[in-house]
PDB file of N, CA and C in Angstrom:
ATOM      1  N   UNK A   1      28.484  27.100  13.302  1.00  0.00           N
ATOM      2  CA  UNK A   1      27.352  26.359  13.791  1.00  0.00           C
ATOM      3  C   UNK A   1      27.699  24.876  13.731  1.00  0.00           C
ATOM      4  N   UNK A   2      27.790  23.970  14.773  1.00  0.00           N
ATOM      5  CA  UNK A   2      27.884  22.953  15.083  1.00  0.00           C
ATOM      6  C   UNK A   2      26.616  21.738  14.462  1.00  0.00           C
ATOM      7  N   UNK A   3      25.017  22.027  14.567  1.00  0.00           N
ATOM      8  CA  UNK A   3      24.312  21.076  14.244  1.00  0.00           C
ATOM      9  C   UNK A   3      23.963  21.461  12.530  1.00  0.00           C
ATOM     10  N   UNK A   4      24.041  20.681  11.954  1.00  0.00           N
ATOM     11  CA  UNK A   4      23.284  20.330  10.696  1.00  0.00           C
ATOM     12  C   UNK A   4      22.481  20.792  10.619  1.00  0.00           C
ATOM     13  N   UNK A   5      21.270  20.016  10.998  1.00  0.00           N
ATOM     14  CA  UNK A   5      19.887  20.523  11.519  1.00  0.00           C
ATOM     15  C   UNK A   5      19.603  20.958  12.549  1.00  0.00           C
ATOM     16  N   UNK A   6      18.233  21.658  12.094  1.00  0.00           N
ATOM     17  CA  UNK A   6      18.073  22.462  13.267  1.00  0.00           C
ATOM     18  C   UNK A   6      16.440  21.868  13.833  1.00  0.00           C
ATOM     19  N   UNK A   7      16.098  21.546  14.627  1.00  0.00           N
ATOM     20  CA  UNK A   7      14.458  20.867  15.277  1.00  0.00           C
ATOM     21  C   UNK A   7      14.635  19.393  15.484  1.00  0.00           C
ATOM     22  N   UNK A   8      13.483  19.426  15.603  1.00  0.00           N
ATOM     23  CA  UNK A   8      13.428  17.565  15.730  1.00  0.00           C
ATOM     24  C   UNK A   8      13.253  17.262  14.332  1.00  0.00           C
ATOM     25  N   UNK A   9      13.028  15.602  14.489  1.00  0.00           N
ATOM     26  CA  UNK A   9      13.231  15.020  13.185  1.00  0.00           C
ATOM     27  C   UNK A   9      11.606  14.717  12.776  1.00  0.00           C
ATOM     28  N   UNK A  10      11.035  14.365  11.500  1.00  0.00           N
ATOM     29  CA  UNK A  10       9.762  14.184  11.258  1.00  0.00           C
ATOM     30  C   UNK A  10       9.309  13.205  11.980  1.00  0.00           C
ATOM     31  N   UNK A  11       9.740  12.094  12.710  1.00  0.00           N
ATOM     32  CA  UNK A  11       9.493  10.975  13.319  1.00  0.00           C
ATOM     33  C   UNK A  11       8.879  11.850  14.298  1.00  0.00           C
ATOM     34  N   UNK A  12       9.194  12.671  15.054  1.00  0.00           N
ATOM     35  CA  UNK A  12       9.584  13.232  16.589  1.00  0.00           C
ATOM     36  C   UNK A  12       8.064  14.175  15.828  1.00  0.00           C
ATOM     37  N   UNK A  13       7.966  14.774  14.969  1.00  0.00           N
ATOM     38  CA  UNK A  13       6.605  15.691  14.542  1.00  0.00           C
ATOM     39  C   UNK A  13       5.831  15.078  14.656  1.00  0.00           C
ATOM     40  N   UNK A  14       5.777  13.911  14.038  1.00  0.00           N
ATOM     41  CA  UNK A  14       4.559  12.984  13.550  1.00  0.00           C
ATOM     42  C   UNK A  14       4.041  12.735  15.100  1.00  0.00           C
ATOM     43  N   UNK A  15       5.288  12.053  16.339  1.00  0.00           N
ATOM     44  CA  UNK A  15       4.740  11.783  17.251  1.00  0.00           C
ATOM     45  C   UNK A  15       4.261  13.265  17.949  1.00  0.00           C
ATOM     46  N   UNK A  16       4.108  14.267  17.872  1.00  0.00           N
ATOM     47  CA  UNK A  16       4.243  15.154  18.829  1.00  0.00           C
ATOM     48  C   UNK A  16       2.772  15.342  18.449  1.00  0.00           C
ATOM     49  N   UNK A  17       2.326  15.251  16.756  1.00  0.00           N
ATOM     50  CA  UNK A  17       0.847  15.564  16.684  1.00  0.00           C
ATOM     51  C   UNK A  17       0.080  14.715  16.354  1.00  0.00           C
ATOM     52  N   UNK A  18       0.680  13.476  17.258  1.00  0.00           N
ATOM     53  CA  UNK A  18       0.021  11.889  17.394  1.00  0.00           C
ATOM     54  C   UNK A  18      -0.686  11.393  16.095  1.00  0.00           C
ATOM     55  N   UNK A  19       0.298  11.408  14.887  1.00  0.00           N
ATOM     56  CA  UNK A  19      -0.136  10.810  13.558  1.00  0.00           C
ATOM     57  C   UNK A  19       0.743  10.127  13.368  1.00  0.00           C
ATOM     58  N   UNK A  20       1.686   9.582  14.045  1.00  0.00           N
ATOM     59  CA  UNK A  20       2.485   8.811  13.790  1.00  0.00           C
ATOM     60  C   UNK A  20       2.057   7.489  12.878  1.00  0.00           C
ATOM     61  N   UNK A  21       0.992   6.923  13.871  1.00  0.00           N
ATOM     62  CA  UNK A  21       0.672   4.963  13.044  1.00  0.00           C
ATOM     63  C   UNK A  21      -0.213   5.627  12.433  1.00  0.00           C
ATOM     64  N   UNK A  22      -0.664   6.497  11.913  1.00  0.00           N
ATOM     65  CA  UNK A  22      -2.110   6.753  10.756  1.00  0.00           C
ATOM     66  C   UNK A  22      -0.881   7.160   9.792  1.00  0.00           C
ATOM     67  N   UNK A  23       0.237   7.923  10.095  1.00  0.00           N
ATOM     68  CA  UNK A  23       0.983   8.522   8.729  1.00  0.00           C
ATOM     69  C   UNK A  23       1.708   7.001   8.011  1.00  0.00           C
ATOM     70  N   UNK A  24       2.101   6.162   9.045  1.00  0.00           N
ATOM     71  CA  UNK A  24       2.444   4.919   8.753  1.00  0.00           C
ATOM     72  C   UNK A  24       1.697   4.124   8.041  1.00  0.00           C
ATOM     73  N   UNK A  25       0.480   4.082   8.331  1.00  0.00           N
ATOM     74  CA  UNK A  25      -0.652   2.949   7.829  1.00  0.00           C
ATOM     75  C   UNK A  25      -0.672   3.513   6.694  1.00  0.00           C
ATOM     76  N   UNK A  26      -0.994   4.956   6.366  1.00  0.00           N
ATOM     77  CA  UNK A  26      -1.170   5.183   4.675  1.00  0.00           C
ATOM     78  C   UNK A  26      -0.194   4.782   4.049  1.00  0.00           C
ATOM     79  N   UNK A  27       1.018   5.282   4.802  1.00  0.00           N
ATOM     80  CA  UNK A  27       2.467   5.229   3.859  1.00  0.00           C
ATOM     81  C   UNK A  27       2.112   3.753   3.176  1.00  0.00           C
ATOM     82  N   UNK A  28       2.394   2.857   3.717  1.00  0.00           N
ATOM     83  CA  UNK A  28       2.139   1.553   3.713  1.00  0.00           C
ATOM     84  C   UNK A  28       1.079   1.106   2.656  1.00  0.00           C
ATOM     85  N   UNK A  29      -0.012   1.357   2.995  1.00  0.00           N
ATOM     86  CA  UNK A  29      -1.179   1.321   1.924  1.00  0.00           C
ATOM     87  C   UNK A  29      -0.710   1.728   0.429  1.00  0.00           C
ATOM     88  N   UNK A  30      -0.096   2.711   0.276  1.00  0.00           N
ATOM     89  CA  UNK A  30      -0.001   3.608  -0.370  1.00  0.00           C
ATOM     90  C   UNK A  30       1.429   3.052  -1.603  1.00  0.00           C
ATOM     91  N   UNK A  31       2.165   2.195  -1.223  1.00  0.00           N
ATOM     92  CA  UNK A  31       3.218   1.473  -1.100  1.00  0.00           C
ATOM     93  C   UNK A  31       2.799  -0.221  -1.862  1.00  0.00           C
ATOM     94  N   UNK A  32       1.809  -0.557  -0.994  1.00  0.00           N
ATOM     95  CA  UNK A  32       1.038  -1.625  -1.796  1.00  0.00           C
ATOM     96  C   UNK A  32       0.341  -1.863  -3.205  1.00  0.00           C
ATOM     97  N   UNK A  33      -0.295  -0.563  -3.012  1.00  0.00           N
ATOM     98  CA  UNK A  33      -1.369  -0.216  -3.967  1.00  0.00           C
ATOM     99  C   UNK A  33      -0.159  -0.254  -5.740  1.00  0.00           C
ATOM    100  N   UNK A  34       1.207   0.366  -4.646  1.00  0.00           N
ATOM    101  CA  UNK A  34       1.825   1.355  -6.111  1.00  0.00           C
ATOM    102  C   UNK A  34       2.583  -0.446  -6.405  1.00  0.00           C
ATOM    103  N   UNK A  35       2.950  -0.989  -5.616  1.00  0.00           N
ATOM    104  CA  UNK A  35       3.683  -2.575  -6.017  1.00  0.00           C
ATOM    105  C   UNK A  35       2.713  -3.065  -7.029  1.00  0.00           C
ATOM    106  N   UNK A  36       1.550  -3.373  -6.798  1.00  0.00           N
ATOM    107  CA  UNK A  36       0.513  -3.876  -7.755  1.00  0.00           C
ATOM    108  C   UNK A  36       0.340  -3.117  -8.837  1.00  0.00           C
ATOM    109  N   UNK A  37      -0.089  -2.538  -8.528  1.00  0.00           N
ATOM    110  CA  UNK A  37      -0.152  -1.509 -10.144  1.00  0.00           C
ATOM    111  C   UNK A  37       1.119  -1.599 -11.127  1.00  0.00           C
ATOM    112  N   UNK A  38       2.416  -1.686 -10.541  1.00  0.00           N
ATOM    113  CA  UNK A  38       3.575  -1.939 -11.220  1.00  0.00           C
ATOM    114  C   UNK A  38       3.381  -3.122 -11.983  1.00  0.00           C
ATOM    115  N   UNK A  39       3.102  -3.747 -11.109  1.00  0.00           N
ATOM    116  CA  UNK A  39       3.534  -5.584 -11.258  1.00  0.00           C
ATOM    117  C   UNK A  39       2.396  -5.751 -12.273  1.00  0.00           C
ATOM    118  N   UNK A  40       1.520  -5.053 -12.383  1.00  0.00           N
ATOM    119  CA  UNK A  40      -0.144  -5.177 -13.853  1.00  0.00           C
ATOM    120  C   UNK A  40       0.613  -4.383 -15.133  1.00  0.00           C
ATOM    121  N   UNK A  41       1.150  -3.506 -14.430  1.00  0.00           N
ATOM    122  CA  UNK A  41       1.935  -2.718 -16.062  1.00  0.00           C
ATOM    123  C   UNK A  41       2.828  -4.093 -16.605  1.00  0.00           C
ATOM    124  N   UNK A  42       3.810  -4.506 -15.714  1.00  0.00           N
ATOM    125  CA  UNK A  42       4.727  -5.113 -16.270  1.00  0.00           C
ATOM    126  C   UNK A  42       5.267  -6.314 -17.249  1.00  0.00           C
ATOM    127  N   UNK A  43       3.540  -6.759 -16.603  1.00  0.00           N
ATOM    128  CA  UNK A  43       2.675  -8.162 -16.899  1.00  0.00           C
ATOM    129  C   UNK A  43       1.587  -8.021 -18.054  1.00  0.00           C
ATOM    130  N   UNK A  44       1.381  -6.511 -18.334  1.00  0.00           N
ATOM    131  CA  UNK A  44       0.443  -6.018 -19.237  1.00  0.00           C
ATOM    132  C   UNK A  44      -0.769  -6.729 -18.893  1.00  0.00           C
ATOM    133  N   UNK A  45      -1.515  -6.740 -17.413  1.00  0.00           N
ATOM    134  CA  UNK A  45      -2.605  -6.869 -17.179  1.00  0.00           C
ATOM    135  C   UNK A  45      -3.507  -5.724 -16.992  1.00  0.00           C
ATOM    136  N   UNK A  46      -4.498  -6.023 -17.409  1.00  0.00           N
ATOM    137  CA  UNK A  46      -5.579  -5.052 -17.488  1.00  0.00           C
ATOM    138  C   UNK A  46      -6.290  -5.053 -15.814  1.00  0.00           C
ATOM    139  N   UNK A  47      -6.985  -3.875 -15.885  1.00  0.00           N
ATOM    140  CA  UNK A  47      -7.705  -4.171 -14.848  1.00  0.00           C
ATOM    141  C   UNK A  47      -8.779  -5.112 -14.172  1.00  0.00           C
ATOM    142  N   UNK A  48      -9.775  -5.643 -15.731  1.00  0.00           N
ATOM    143  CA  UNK A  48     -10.572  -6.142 -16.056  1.00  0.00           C
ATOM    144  C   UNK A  48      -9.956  -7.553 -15.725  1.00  0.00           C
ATOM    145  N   UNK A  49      -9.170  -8.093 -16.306  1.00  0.00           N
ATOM    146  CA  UNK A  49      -8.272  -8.686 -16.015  1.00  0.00           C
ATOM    147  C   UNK A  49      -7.789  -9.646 -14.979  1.00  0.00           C
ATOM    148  N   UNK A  50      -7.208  -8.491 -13.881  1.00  0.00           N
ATOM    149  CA  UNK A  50      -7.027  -8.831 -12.770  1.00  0.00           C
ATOM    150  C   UNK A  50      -8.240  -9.009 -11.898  1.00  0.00           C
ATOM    151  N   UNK A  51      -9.232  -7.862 -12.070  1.00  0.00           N
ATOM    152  CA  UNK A  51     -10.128  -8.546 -11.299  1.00  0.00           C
ATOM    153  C   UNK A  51     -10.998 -10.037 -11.265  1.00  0.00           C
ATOM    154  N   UNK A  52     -10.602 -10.545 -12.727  1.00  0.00           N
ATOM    155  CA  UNK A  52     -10.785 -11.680 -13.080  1.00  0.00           C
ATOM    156  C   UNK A  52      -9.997 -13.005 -12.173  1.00  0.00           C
ATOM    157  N   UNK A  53      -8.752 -12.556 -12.133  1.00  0.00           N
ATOM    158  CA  UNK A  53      -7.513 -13.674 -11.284  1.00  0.00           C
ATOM    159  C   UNK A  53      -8.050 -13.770 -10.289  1.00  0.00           C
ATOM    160  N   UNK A  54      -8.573 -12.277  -9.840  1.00  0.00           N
ATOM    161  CA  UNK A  54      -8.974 -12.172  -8.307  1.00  0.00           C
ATOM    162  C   UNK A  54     -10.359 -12.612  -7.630  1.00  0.00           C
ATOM    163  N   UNK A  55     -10.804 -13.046  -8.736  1.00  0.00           N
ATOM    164  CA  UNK A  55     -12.508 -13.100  -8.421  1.00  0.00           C
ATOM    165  C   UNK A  55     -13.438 -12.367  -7.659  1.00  0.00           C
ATOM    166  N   UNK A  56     -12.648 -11.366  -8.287  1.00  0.00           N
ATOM    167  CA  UNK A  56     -13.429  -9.953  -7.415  1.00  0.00           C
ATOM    168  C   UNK A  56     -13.931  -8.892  -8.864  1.00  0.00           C
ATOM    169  N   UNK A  57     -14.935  -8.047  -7.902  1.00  0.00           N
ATOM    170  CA  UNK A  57     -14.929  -7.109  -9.002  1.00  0.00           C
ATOM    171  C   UNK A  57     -14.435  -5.936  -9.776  1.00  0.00           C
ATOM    172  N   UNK A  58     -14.451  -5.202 -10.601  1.00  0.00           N
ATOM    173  CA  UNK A  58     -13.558  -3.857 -10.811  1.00  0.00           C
ATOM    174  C   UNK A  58     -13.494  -2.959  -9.720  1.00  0.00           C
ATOM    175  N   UNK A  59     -14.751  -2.616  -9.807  1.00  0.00           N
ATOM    176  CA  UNK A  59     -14.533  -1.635  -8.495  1.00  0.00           C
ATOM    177  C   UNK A  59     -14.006  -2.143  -7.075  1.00  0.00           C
ATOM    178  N   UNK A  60     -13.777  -3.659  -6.798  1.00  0.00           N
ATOM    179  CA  UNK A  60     -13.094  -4.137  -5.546  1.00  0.00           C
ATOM    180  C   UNK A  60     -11.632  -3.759  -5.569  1.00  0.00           C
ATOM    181  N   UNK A  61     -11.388  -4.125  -7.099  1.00  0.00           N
ATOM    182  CA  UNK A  61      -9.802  -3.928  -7.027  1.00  0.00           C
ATOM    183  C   UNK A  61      -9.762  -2.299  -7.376  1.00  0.00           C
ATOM    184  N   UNK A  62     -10.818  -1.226  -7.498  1.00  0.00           N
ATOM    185  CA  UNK A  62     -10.718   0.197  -7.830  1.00  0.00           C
ATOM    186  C   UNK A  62     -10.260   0.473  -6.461  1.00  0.00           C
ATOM    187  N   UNK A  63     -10.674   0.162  -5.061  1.00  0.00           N
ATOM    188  CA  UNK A  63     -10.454   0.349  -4.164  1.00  0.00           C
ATOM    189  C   UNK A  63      -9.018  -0.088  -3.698  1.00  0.00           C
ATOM    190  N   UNK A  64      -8.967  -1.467  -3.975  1.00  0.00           N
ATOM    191  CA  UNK A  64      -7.472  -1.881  -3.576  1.00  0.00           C
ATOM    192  C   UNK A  64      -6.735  -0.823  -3.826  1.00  0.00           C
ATOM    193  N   UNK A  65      -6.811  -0.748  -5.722  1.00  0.00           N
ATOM    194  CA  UNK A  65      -5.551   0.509  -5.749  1.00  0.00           C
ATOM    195  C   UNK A  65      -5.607   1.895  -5.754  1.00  0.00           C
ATOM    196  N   UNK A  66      -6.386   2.485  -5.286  1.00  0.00           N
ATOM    197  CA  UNK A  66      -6.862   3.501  -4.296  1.00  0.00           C
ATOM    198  C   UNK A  66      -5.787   4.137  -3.206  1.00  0.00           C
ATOM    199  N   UNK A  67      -4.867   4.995  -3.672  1.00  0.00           N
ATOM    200  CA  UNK A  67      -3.656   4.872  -2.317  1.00  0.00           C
ATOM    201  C   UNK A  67      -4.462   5.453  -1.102  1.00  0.00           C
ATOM    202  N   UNK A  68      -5.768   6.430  -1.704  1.00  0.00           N
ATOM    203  CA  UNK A  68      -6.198   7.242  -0.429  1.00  0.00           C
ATOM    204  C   UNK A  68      -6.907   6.032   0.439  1.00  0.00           C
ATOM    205  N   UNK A  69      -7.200   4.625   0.007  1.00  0.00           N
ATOM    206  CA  UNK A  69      -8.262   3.784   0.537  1.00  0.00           C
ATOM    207  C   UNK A  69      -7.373   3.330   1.674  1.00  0.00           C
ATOM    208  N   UNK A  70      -7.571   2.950   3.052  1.00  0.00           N
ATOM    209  CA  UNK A  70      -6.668   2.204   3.990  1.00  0.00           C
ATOM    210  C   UNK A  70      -7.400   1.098   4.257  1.00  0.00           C
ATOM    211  N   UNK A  71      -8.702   1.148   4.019  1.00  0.00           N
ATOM    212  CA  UNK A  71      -9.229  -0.005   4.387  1.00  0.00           C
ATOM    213  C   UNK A  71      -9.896  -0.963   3.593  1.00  0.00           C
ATOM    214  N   UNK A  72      -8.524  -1.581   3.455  1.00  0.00           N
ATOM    215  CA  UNK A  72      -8.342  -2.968   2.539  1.00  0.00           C
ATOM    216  C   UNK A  72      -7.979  -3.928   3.434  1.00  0.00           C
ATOM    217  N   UNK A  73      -8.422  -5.009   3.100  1.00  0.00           N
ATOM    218  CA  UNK A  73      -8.614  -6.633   4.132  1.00  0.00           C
ATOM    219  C   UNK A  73      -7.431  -7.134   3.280  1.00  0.00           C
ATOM    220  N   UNK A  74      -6.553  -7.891   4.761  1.00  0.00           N
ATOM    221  CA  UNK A  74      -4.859  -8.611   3.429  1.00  0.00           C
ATOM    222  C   UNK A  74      -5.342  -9.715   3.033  1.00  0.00           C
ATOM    223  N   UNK A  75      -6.520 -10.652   3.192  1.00  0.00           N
ATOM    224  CA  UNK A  75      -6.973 -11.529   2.041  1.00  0.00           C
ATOM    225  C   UNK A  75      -7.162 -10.692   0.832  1.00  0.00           C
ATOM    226  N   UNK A  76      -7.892  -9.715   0.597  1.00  0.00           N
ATOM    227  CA  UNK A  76      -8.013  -8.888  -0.545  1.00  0.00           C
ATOM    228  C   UNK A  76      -6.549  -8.883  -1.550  1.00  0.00           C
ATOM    229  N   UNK A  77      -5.580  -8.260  -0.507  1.00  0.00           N
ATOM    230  CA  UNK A  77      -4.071  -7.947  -0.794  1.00  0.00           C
ATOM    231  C   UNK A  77      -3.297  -9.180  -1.214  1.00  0.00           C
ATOM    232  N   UNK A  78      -3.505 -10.523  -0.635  1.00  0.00           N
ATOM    233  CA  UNK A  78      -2.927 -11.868  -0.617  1.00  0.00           C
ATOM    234  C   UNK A  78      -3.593 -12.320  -2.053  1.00  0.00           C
ATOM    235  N   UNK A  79      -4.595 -12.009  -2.123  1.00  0.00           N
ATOM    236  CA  UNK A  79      -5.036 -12.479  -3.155  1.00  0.00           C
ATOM    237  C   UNK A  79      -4.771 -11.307  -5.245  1.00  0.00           C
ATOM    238  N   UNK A  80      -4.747 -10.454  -4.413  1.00  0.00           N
ATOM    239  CA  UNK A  80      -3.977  -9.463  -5.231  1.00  0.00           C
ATOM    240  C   UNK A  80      -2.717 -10.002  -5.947  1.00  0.00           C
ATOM    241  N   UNK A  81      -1.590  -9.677  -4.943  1.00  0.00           N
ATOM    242  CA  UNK A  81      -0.339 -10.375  -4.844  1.00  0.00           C
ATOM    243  C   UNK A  81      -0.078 -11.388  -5.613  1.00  0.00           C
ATOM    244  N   UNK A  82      -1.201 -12.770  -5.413  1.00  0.00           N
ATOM    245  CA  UNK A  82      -1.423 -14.181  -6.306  1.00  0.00           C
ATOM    246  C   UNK A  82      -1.505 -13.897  -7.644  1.00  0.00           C
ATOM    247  N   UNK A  83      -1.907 -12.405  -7.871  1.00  0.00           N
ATOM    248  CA  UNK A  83      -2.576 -12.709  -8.954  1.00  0.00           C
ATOM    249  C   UNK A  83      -1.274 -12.121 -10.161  1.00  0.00           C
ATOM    250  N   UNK A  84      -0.513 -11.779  -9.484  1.00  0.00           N
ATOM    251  CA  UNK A  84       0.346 -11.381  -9.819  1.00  0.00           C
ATOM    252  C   UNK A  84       1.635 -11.830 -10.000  1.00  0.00           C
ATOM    253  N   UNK A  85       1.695 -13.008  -9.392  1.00  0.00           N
ATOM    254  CA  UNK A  85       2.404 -13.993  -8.958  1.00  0.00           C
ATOM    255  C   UNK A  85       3.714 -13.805  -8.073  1.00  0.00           C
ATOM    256  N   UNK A  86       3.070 -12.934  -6.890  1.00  0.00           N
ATOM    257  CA  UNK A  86       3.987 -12.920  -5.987  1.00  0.00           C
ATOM    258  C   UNK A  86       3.094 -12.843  -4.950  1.00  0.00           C
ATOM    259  N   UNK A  87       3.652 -12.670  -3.486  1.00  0.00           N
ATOM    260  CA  UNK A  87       3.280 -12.999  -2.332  1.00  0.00           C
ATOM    261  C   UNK A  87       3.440 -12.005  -1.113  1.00  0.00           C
ATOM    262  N   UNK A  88       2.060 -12.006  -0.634  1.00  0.00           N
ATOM    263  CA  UNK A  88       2.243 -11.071   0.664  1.00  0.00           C
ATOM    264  C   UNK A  88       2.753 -11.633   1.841  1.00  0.00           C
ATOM    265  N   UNK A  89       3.787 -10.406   2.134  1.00  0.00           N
ATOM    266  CA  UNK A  89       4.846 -10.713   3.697  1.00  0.00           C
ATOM    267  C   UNK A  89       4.364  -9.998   4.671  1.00  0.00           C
ATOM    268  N   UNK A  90       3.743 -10.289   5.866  1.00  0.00           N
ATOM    269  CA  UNK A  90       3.433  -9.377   7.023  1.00  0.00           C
ATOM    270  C   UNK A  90       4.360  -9.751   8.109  1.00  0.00           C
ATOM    271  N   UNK A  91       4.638  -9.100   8.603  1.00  0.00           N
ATOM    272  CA  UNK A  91       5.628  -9.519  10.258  1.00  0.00           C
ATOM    273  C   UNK A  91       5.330  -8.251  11.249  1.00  0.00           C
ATOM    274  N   UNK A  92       5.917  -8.751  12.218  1.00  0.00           N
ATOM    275  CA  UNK A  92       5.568  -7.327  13.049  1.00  0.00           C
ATOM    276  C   UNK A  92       6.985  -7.436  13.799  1.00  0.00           C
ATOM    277  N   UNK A  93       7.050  -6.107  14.147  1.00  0.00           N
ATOM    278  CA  UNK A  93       8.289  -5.823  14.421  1.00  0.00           C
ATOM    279  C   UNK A  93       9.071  -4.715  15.379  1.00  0.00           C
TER     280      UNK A  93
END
């Protein structure tokens, strides 16, 4: 047998049952949520805490890090990021 694999590739699935940018957008979300949460362990910030840096409330940032949540505003995220002392990069591409 000549091919490796055998079908299309998950890219080629995702598009075939048109979830492609929704499987993307979570991935992504999902990706954010887990950077922050790192960056609070590492820093030994609390939640309480951060929502303090952030001038938001617990449950604002319960949502931020929420991987199932997608709908988070990137001021929310930018300001996250700050609080952490690093910085959100968007580009498109």
């Amino acid at each position: 047998m000549s091919k490796k694999h055998i079908g299309s590739s998950f890219d080629a699935f995702l598009e075939e049952e048109d979830i492609r940018d929704a499987a993307h957008a979570h991935a992504i979300k999902r990706v954010v949520a887990w950077q922050i949460e790192e960056a609070m362990k590492t820093q030994g910030v609390s939640k309480v805490e951060m929502a303090k840096r952030m001038k938001t409330s617990r449950a604002q940032l319960d949502r931020l890090l929420d991987p199932e949540n997608d709908k988070v505003q990137l001021d929310t995220v930018q300001r996250a990021a700050a609080a952490v002392g690093k910085k959100l990069r968007v580009e498109l591409v």
